[in-house]
PDB file of N, CA and C in Angstrom:
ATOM      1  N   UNK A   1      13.350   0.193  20.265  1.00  0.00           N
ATOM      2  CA  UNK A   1      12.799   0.373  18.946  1.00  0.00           C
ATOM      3  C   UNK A   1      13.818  -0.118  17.918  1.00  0.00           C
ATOM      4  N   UNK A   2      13.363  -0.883  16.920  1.00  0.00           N
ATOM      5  CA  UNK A   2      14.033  -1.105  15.756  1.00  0.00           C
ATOM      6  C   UNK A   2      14.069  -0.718  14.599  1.00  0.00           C
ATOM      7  N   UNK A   3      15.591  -0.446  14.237  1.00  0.00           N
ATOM      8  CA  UNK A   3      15.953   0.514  13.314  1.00  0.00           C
ATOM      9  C   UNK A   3      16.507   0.132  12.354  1.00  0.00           C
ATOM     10  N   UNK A   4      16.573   0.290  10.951  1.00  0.00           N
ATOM     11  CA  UNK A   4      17.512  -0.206  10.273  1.00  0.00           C
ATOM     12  C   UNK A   4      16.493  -0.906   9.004  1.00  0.00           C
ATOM     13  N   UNK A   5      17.414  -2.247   8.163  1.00  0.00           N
ATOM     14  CA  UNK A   5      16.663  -3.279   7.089  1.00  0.00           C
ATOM     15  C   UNK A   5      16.108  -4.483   7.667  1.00  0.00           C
ATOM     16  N   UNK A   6      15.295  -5.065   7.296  1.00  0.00           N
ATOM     17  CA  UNK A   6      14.851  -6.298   7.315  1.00  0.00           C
ATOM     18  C   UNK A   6      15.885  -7.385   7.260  1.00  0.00           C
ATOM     19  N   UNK A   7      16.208  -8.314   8.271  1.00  0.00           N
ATOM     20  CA  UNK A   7      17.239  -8.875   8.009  1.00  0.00           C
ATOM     21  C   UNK A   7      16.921 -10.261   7.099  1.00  0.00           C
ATOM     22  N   UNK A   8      17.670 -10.650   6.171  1.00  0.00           N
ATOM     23  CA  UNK A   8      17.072 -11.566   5.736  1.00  0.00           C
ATOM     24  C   UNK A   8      17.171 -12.966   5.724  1.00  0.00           C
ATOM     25  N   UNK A   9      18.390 -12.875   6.729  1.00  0.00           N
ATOM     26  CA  UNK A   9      18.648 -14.298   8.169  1.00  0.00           C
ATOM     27  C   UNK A   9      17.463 -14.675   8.836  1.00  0.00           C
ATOM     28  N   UNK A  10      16.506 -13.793   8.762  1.00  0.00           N
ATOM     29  CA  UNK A  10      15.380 -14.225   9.459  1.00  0.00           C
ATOM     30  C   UNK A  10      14.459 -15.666   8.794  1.00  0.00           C
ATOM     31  N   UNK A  11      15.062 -15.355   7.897  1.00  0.00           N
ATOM     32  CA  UNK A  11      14.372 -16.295   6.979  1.00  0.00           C
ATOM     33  C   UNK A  11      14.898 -17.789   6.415  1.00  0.00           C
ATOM     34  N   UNK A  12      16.465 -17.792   7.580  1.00  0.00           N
ATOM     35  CA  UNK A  12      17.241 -19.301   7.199  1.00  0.00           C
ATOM     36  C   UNK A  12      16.592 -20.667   8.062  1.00  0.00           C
ATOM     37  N   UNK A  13      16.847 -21.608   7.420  1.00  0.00           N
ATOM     38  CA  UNK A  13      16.548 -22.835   7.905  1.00  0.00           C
ATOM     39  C   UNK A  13      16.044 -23.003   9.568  1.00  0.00           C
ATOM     40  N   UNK A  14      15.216 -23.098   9.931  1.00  0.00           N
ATOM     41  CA  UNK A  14      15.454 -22.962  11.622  1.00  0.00           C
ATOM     42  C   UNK A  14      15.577 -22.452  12.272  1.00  0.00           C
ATOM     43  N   UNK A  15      15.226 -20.991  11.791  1.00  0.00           N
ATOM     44  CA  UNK A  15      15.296 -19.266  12.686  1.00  0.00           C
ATOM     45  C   UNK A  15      14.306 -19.410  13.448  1.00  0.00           C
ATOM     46  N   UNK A  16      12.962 -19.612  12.260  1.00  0.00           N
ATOM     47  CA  UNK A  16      11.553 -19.117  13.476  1.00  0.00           C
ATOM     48  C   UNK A  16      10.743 -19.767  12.952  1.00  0.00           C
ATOM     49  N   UNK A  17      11.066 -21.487  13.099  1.00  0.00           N
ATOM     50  CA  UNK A  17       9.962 -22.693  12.969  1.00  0.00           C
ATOM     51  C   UNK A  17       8.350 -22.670  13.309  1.00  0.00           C
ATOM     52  N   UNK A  18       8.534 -22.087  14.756  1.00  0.00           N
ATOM     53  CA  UNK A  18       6.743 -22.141  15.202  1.00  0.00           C
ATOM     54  C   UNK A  18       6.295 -20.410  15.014  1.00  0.00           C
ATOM     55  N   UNK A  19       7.265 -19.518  14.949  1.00  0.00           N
ATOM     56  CA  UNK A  19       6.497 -18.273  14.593  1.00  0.00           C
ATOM     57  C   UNK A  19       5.188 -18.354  13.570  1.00  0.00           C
ATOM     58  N   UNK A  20       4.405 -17.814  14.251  1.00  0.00           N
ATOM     59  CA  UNK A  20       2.524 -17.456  13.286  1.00  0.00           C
ATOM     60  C   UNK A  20       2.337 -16.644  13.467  1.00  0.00           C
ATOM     61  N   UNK A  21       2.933 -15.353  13.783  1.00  0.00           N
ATOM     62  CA  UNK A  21       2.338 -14.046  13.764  1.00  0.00           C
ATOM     63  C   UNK A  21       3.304 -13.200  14.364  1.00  0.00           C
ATOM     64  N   UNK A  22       3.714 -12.575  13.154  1.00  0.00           N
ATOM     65  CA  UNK A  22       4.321 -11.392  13.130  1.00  0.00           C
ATOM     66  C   UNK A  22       4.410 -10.458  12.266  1.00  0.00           C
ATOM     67  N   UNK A  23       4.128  -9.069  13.880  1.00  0.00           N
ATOM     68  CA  UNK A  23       3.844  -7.640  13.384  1.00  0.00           C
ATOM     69  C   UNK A  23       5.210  -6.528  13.357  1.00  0.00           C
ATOM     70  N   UNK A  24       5.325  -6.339  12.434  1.00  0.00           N
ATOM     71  CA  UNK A  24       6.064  -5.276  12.035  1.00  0.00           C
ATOM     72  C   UNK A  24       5.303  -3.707  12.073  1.00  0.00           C
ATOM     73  N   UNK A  25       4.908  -3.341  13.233  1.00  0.00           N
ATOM     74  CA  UNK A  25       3.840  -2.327  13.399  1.00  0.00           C
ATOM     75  C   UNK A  25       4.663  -1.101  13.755  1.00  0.00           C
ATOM     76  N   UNK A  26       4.465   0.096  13.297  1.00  0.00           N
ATOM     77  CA  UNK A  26       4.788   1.406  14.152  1.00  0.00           C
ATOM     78  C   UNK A  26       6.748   1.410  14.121  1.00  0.00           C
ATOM     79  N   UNK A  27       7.184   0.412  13.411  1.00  0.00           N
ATOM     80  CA  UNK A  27       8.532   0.475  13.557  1.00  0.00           C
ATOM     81  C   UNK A  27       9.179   1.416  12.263  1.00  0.00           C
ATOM     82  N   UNK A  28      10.734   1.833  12.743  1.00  0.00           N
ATOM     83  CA  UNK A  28      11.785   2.502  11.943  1.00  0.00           C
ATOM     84  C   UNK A  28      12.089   1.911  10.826  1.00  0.00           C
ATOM     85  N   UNK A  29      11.598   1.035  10.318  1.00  0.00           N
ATOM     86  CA  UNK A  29      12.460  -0.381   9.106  1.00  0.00           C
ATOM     87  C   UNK A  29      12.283   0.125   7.897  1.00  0.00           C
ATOM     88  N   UNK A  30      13.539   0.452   7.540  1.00  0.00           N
ATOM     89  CA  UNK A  30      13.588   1.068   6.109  1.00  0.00           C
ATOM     90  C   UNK A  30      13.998  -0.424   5.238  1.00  0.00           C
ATOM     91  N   UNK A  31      13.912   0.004   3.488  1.00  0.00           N
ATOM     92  CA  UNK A  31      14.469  -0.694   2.771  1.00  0.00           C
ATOM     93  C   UNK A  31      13.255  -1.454   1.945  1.00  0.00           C
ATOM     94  N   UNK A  32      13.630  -2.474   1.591  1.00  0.00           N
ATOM     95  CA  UNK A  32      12.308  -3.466   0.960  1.00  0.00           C
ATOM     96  C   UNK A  32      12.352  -4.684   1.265  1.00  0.00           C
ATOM     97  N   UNK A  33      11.279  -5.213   0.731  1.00  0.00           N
ATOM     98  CA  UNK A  33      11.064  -6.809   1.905  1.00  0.00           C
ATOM     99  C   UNK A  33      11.822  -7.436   1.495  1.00  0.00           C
ATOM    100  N   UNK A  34      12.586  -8.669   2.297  1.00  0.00           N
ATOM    101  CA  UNK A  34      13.722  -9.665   1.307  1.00  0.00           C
ATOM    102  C   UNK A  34      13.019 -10.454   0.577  1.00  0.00           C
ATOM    103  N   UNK A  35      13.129 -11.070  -0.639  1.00  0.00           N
ATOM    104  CA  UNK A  35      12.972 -11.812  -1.054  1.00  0.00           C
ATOM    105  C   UNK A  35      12.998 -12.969  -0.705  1.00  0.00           C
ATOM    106  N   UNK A  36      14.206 -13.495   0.030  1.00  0.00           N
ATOM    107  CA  UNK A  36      14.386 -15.059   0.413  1.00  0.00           C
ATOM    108  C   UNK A  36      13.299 -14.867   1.616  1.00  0.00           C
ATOM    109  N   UNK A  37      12.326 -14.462   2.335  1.00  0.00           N
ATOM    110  CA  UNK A  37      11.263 -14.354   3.268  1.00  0.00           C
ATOM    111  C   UNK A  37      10.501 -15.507   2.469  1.00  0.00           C
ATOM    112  N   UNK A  38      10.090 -15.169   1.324  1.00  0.00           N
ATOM    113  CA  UNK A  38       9.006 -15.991   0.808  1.00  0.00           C
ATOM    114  C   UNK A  38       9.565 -17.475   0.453  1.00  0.00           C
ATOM    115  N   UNK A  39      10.520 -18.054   0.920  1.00  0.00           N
ATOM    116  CA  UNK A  39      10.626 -19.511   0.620  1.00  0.00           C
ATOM    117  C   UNK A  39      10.198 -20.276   1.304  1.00  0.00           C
ATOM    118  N   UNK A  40      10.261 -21.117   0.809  1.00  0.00           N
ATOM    119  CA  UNK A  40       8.775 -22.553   1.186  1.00  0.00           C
ATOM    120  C   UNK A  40       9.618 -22.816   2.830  1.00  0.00           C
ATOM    121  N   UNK A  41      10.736 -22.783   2.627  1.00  0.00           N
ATOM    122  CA  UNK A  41      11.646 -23.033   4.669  1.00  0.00           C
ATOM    123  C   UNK A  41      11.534 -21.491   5.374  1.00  0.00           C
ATOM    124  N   UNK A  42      11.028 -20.554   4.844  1.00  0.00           N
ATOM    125  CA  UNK A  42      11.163 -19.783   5.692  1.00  0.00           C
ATOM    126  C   UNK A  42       9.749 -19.231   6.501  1.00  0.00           C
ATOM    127  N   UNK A  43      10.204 -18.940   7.850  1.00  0.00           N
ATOM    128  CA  UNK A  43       8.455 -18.952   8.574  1.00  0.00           C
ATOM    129  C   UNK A  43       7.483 -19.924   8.075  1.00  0.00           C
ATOM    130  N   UNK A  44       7.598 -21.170   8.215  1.00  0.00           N
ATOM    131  CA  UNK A  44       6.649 -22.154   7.714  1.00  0.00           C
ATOM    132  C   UNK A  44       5.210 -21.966   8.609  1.00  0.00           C
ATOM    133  N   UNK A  45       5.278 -21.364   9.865  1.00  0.00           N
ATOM    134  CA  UNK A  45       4.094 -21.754  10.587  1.00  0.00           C
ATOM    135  C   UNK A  45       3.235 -20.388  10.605  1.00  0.00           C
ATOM    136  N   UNK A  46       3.706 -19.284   9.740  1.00  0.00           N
ATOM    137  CA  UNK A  46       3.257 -17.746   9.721  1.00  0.00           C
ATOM    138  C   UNK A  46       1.748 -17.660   9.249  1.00  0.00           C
ATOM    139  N   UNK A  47       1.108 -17.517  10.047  1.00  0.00           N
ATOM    140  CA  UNK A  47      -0.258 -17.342   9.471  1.00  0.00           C
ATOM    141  C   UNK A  47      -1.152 -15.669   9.546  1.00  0.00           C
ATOM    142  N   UNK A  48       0.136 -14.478  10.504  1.00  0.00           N
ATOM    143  CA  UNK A  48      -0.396 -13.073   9.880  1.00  0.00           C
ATOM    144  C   UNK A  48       0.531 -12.689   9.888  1.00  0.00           C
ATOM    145  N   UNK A  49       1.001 -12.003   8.756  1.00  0.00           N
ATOM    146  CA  UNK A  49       2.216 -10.881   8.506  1.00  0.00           C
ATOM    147  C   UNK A  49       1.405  -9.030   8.894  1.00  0.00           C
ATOM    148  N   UNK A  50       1.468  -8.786   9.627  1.00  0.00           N
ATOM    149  CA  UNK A  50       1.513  -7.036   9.470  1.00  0.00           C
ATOM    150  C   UNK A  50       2.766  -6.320   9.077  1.00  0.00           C
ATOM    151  N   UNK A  51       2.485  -5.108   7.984  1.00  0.00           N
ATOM    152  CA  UNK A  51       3.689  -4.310   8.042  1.00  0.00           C
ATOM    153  C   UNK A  51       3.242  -2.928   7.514  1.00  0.00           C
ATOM    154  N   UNK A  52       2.694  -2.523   8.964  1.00  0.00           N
ATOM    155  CA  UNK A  52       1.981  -1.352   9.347  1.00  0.00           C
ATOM    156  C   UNK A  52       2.776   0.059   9.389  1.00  0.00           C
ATOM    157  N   UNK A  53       2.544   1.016   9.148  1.00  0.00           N
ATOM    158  CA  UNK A  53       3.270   2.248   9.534  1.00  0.00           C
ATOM    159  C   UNK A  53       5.100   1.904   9.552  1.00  0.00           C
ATOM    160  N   UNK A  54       5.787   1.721   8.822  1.00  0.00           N
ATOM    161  CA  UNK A  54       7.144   1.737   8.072  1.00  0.00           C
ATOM    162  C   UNK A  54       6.825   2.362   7.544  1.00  0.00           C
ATOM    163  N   UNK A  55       8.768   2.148   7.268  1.00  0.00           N
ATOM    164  CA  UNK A  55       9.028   3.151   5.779  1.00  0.00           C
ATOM    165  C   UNK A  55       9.901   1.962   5.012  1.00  0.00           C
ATOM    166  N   UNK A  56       8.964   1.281   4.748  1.00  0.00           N
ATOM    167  CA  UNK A  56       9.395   0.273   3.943  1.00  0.00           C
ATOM    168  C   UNK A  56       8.776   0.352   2.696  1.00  0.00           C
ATOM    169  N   UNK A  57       9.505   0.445   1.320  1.00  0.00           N
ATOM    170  CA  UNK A  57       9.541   0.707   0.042  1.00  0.00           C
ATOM    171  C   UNK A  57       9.526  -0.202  -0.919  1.00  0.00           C
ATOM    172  N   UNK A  58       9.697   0.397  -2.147  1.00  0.00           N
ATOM    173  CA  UNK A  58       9.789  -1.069  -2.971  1.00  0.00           C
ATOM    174  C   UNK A  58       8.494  -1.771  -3.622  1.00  0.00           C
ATOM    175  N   UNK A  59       8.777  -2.919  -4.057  1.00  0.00           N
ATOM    176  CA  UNK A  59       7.449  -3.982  -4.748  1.00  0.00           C
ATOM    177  C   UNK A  59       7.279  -4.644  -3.469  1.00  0.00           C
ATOM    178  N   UNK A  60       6.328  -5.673  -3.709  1.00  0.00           N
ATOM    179  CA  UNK A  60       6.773  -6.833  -2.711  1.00  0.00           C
ATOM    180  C   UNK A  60       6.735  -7.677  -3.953  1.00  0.00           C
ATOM    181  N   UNK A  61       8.155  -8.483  -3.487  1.00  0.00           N
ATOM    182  CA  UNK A  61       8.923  -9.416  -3.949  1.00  0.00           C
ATOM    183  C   UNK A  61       7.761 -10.405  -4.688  1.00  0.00           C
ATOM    184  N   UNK A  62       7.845 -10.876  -6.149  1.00  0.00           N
ATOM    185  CA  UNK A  62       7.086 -11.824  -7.108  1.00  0.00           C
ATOM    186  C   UNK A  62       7.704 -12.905  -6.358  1.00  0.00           C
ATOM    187  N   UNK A  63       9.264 -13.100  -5.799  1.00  0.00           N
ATOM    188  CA  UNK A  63       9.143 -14.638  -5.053  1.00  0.00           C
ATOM    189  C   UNK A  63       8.412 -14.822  -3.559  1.00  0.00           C
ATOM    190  N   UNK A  64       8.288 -13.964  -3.232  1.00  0.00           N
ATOM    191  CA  UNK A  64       6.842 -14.559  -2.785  1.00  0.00           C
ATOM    192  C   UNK A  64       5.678 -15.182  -2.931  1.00  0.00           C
ATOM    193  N   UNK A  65       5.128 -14.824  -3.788  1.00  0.00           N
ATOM    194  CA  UNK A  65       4.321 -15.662  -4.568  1.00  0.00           C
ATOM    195  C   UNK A  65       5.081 -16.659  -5.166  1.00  0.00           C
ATOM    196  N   UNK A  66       6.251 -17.177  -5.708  1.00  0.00           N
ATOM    197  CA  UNK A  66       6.859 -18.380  -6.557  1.00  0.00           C
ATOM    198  C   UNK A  66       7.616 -19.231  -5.755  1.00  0.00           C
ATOM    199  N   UNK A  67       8.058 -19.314  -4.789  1.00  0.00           N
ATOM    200  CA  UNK A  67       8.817 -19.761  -3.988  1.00  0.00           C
ATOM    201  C   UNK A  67       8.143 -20.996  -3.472  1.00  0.00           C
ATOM    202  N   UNK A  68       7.105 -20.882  -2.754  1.00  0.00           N
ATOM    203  CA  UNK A  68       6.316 -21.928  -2.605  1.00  0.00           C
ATOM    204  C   UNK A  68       5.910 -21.537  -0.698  1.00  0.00           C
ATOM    205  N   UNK A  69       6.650 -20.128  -0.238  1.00  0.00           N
ATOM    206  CA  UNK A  69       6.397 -19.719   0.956  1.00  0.00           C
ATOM    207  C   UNK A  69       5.273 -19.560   1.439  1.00  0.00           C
ATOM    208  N   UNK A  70       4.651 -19.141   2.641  1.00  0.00           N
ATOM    209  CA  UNK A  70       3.596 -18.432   3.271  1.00  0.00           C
ATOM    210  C   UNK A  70       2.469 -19.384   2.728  1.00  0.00           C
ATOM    211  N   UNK A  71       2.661 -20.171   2.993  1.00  0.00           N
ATOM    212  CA  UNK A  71       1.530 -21.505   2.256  1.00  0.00           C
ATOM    213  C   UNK A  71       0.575 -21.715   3.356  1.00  0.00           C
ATOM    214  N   UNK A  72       0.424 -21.441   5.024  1.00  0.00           N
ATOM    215  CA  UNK A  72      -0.203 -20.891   5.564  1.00  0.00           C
ATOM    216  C   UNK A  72      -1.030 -19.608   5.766  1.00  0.00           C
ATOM    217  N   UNK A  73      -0.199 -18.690   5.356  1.00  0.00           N
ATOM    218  CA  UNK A  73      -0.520 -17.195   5.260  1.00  0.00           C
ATOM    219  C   UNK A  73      -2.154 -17.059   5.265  1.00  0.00           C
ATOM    220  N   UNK A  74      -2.525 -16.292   6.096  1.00  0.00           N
ATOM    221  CA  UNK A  74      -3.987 -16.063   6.049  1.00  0.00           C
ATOM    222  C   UNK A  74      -4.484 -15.125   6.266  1.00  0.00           C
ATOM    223  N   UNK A  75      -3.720 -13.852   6.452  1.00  0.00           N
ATOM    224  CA  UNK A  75      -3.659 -12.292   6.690  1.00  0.00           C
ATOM    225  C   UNK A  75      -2.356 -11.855   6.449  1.00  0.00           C
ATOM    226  N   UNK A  76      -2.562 -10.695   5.460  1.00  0.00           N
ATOM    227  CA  UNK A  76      -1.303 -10.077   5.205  1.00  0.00           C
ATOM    228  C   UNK A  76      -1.940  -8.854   5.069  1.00  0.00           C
ATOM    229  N   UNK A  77      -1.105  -7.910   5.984  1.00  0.00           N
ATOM    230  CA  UNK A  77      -1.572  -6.396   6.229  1.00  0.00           C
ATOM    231  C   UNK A  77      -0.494  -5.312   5.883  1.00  0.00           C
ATOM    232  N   UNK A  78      -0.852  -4.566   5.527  1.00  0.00           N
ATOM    233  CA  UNK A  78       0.188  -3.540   4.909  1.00  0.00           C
ATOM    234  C   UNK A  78      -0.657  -2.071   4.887  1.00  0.00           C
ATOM    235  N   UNK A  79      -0.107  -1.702   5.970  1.00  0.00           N
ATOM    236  CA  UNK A  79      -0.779  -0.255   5.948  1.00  0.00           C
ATOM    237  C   UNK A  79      -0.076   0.920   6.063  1.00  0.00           C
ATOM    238  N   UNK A  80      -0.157   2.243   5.162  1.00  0.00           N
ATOM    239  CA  UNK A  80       0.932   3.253   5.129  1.00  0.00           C
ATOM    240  C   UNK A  80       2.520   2.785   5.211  1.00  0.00           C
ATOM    241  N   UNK A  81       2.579   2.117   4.483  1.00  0.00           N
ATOM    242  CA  UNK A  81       3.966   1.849   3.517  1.00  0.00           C
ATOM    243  C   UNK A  81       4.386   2.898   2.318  1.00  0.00           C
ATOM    244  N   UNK A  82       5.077   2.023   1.877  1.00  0.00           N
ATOM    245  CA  UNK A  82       5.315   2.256   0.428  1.00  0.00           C
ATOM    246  C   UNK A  82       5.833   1.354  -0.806  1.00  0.00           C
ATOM    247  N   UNK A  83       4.535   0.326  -0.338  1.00  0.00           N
ATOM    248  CA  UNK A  83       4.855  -0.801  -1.129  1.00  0.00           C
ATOM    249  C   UNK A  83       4.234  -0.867  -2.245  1.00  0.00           C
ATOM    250  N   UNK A  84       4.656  -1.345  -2.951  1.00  0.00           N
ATOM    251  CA  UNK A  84       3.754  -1.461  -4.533  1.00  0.00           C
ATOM    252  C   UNK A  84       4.156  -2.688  -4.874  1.00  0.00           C
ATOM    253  N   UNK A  85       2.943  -2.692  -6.247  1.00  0.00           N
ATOM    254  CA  UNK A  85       3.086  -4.014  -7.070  1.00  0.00           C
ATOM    255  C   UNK A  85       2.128  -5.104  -6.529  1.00  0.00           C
ATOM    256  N   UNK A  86       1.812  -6.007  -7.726  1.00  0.00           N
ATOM    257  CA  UNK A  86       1.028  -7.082  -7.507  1.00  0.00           C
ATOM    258  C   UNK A  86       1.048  -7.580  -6.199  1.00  0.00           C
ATOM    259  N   UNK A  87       0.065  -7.922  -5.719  1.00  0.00           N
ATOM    260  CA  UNK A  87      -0.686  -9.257  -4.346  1.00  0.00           C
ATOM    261  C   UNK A  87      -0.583 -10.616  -5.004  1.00  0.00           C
ATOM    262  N   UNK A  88       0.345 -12.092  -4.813  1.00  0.00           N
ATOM    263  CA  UNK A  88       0.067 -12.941  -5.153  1.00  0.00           C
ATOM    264  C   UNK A  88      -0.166 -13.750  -3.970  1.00  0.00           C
ATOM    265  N   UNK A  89       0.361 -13.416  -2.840  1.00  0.00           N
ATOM    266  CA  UNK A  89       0.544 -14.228  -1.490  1.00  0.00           C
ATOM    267  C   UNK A  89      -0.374 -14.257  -0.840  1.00  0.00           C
ATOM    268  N   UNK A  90      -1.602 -13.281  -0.328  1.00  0.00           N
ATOM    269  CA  UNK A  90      -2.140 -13.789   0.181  1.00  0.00           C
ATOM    270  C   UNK A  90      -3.372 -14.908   0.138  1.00  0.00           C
ATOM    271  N   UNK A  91      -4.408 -15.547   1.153  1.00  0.00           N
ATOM    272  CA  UNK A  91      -5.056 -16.276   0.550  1.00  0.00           C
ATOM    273  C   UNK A  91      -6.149 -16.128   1.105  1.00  0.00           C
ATOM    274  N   UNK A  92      -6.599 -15.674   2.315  1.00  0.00           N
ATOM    275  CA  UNK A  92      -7.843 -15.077   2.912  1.00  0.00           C
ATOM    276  C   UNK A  92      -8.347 -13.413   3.496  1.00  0.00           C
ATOM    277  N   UNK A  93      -7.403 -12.889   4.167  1.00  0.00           N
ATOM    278  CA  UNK A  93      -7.457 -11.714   4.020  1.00  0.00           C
ATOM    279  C   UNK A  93      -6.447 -10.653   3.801  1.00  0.00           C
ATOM    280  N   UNK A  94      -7.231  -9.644   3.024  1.00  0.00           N
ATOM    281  CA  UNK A  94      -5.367  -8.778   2.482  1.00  0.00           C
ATOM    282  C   UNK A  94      -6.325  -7.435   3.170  1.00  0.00           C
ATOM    283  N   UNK A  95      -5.699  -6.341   3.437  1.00  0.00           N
ATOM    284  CA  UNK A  95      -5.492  -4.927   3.900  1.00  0.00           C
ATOM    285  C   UNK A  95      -4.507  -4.412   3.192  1.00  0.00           C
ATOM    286  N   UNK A  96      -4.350  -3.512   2.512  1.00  0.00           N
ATOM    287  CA  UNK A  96      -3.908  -2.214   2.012  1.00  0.00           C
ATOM    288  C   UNK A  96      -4.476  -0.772   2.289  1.00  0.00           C
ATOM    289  N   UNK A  97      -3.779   0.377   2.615  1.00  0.00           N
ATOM    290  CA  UNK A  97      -4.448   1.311   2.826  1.00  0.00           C
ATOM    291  C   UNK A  97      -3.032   2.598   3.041  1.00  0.00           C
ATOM    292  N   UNK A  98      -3.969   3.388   2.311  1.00  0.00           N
ATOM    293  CA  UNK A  98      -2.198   4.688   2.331  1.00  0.00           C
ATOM    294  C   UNK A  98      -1.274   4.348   2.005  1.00  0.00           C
ATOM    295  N   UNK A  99      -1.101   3.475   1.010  1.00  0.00           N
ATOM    296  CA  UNK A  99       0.208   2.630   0.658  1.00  0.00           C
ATOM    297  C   UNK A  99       0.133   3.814  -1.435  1.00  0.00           C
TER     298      UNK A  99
END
């Protein structure tokens, strides 16, 4: 099980080129989403984000939406968080719920 912040190495040049789907479900991950996630090089091929049952806090990041990231993105799920603040990222289906 994983514990701890979101790292936000995940998101450098050439980490996770063909990644399209990843769930952050049922995990320990405290903190708030990184910002540098949403740049146009990071996860280029991501087409569902879940980030289900955390205790992840915070807005989600406006550079997400400005960056020019998740330009695939086609599901973004967020359920029982504790995220707030505007939706600019997604582009076909969004989920919120207990947040």
């Amino acid at each position: 099980m994983h514990t701890g912040t979101l790292p936000a190495a995940w998101a450098e040049v050439g980490g996770f080129p063909s990644l399209s789907v990843l769930w952050l479900v049922n995990v320990l991950v405290t903190g708030t989403l990184p910002s540098v996630w949403g740049s146009k090089t990071a996860f280029p091929a991501l087409v569902e984000l879940q980030l289900n049952y955390t205790r992840l806090s915070g807005s989600l990041p406006t550079d997400w939406g400005n960056l020019g990231g998740f330009q695939g993105l086609q599901t973004l799920q967020i359920v029982s968080c504790n995220i707030t603040g505007d939706i600019s990222v997604c582009t076909v289906v969004l989920v919120l719920s207990n947040n």
